[in-house]
Protein backbone atom coordinates (compact mmCIF):
# COMPACT_ATOMS: atom_id res chain seq x y z
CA UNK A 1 103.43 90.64 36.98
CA UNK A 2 105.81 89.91 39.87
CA UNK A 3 107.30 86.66 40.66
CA UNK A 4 104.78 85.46 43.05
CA UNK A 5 101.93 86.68 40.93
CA UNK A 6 103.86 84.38 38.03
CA UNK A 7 103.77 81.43 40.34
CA UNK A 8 100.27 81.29 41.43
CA UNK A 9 99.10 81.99 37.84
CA UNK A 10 101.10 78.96 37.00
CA UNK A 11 99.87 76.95 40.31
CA UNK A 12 95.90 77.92 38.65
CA UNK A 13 96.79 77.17 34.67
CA UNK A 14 98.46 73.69 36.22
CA UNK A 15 95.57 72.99 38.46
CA UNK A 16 93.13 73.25 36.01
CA UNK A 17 94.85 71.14 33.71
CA UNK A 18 94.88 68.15 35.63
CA UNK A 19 90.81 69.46 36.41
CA UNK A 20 90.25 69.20 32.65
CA UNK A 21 91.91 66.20 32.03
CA UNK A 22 89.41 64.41 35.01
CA UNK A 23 86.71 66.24 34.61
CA UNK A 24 86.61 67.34 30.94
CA UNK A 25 85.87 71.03 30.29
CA UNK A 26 82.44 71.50 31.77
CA UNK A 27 83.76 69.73 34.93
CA UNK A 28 86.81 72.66 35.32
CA UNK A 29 85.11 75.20 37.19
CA UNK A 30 86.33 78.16 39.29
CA UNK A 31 85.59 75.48 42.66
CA UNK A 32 86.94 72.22 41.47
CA UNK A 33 90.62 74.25 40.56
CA UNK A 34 89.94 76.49 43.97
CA UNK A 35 89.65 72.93 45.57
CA UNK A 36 93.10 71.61 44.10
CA UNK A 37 94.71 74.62 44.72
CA UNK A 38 93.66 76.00 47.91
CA UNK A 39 93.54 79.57 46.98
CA UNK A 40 89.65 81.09 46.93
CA UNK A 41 87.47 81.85 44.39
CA UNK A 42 88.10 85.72 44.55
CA UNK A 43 91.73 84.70 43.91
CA UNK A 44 91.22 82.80 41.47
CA UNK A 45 88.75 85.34 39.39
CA UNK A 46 91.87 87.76 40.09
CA UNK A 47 93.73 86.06 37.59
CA UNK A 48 91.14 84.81 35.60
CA UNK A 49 87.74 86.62 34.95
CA UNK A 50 86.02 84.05 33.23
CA UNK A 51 86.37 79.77 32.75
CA UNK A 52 87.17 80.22 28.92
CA UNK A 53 90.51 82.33 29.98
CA UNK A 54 91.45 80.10 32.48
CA UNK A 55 91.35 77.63 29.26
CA UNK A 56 92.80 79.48 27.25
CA UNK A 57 95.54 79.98 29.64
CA UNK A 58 95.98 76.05 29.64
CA UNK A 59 96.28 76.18 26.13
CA UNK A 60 99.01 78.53 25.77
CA UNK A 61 101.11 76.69 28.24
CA UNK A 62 100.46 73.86 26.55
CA UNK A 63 101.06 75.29 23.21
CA UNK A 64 104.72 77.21 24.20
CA UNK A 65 105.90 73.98 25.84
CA UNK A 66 105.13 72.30 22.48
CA UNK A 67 106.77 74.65 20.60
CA UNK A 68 109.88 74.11 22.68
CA UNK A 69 109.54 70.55 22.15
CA UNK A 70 109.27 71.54 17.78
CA UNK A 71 112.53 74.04 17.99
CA UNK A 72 114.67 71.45 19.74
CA UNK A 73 113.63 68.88 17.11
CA UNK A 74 114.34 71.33 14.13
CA UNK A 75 117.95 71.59 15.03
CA UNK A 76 118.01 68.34 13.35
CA UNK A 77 118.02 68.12 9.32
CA UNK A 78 116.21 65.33 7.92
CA UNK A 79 112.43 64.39 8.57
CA UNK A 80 113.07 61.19 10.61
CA UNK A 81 115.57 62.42 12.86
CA UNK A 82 113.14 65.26 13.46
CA UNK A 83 110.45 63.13 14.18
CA UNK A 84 112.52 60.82 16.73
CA UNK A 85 113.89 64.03 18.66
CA UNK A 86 109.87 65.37 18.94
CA UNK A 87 108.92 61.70 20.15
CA UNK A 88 112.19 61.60 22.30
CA UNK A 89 111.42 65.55 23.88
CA UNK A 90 107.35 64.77 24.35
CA UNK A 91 108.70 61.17 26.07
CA UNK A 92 110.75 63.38 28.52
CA UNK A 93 108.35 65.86 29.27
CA UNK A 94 105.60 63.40 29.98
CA UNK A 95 107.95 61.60 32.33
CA UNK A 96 108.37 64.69 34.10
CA UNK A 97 104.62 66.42 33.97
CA UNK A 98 102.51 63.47 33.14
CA UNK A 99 99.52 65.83 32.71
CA UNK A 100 101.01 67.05 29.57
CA UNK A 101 100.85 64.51 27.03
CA UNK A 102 96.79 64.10 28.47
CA UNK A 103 96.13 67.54 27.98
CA UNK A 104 97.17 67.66 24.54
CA UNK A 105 94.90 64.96 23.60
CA UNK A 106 92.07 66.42 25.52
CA UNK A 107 92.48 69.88 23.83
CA UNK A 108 91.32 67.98 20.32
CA UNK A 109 88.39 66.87 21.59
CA UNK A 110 86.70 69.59 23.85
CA UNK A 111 86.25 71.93 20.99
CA UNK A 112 83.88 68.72 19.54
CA UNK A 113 82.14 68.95 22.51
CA UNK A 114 82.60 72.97 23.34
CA UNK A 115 82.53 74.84 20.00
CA UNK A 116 83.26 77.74 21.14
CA UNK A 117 86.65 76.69 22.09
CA UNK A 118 87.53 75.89 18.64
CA UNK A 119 88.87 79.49 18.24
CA UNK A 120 91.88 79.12 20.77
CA UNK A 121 92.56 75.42 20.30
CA UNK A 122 94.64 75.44 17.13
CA UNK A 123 96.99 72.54 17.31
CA UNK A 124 100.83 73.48 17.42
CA UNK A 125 101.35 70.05 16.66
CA UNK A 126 100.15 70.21 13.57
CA UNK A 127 102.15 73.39 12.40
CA UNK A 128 105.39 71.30 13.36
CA UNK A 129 104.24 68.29 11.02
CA UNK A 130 103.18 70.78 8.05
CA UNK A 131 106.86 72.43 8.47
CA UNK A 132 108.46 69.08 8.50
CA UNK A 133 106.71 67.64 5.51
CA UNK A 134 107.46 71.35 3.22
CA UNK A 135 111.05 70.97 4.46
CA UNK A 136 111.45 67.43 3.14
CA UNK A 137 110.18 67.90 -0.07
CA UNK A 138 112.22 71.32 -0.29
CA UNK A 139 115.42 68.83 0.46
CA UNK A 140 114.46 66.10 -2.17
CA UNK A 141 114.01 63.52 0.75
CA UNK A 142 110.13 63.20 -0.32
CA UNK A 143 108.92 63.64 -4.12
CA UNK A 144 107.94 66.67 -4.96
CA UNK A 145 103.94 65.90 -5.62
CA UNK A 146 103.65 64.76 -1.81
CA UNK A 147 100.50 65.29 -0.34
CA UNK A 148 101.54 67.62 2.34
CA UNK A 149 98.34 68.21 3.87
CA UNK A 150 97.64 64.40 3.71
CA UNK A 151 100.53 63.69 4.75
CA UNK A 152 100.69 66.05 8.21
CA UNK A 153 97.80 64.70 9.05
CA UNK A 154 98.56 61.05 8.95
CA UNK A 155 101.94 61.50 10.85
CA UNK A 156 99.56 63.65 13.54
CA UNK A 157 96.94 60.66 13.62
CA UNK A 158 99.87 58.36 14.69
CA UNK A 159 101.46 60.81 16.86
CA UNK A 160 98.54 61.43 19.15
CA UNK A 161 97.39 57.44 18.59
CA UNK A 162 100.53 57.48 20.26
CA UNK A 163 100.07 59.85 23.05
CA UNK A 164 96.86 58.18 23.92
CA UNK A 165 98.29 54.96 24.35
CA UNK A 166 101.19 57.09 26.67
CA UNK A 167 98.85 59.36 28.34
CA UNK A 168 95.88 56.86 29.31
CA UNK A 169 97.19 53.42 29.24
CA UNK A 170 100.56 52.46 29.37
CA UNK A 171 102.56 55.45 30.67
CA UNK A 172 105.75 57.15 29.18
CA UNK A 173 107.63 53.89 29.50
CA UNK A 174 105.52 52.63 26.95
CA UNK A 175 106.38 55.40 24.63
CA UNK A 176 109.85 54.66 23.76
CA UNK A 177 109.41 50.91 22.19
CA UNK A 178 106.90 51.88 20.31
CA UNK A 179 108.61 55.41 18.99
CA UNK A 180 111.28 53.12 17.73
CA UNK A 181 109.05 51.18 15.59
CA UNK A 182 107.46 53.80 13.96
CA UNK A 183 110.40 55.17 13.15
CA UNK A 184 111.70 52.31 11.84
CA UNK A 185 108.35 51.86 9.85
CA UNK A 186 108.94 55.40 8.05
CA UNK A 187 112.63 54.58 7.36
CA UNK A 188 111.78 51.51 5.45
CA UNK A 189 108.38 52.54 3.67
CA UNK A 190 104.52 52.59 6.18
CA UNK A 191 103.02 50.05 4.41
CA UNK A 192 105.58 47.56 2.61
CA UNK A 193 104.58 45.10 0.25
CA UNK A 194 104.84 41.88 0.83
CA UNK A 195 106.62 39.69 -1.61
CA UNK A 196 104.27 38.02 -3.97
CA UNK A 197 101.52 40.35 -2.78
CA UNK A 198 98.63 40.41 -5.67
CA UNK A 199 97.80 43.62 -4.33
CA UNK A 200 99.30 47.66 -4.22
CA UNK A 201 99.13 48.10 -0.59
CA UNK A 202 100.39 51.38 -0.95
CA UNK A 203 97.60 52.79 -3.17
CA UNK A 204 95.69 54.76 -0.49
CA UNK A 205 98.90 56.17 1.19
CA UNK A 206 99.43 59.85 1.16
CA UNK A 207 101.51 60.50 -1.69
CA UNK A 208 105.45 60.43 -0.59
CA UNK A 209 105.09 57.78 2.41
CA UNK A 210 106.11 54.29 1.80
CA UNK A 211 108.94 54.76 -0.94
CA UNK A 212 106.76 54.85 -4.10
CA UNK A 213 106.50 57.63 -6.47
């Protein structure tokens, strides 16, 4: 594929997007992306034959700049400092594509509405968080009996609480303030006691979060 070819490929996947973001998935169609582009429809089904590849070609985008977003924040050792350079990359790249951090929220809840999308919508998100988790019980900084299923999946409920709250409300300025807290929450224990507390409050956190064996 040539360089131009490359571009308007890129101009579609982008255009569509922002289309799916607006309009959800039954709302992207081959005129609403022609209309935000301003190529035609036979360009458009030159590149893409059918809607679900023009998807899917949103979703790989999406999933490779994710990915670069993981490998930058794996440079780092230790589970927190990995989790503030992800927060601190996806906090950039919203600031400079603000359809992003949208998308990404989007793509977990078509396939609820779109089944059949289910097969290419595999979150790279959560592959980042599994890794994470494995590493830091393979370093000693979380027991060895974690819960690493339970606990990727909390830290991706809070992440993408947290993109919705950057992609749909308050904007990437938001974002940082409230990165910082959380990971000041995880460096001091989720869900500290409080002193005199008659209660566990840690009893129904996934095994490995909140300093308690």
């Amino acid at each position: 594929m040539g360089a131009d070819s490359a571009l308007t490929r890129r101009q579609i996947v982008r255009a569509a997007r922002v289309v799916l973001i607006e309009r959800g998935y039954s709302g992207m169609t081959f005129q609403a992306i022609a209309e935000r582009t301003g190529l035609s429809r036979p360009t458009l089904h030159y590149y893409f034959a059918t809607r679900e590849e023009v998807y899917e070609g949103v979703v790989l985008e999406a999933r490779e700049i994710v990915v670069d977003c993981a490998t930058e924040a794996l440079r780092s050792e230790k589970l927190l400092d990995r989790l503030s350079v992800f927060v601190a990359e996806v906090r950039r790249l919203d600031e400079r594509d603000p359809s992003i951090v949208p998308f990404l929220i989007s793509a977990r809840l078509e396939p609820q509405r779109n089944p059949e999308l289910w097969a290419i919508s595999d979150s790279p998100v959560r592959a980042f968080l599994h890794r994470l988790v494995s590493d830091a019980i393979r370093l000693g900084e979380l027991d060895e009996d974690t819960d690493v299923e339970g606990v990727a999946d909390m830290l991706q409920v809070i992440l993408y609480g947290m993109a919705f709250y950057s992609g749909f409300t308050d904007g990437p300025s938001g974002l940082g303030p409230i990165a910082k807290q959380l990971i000041e929450l995880f460096a001091h224990g989720l869900v500290p006691a409080a002193s005199g507390a008659a209660e566990d409050t840690h009893h129904d956190t996934p095994k490995g979060v909140g300093g308690q064996s």
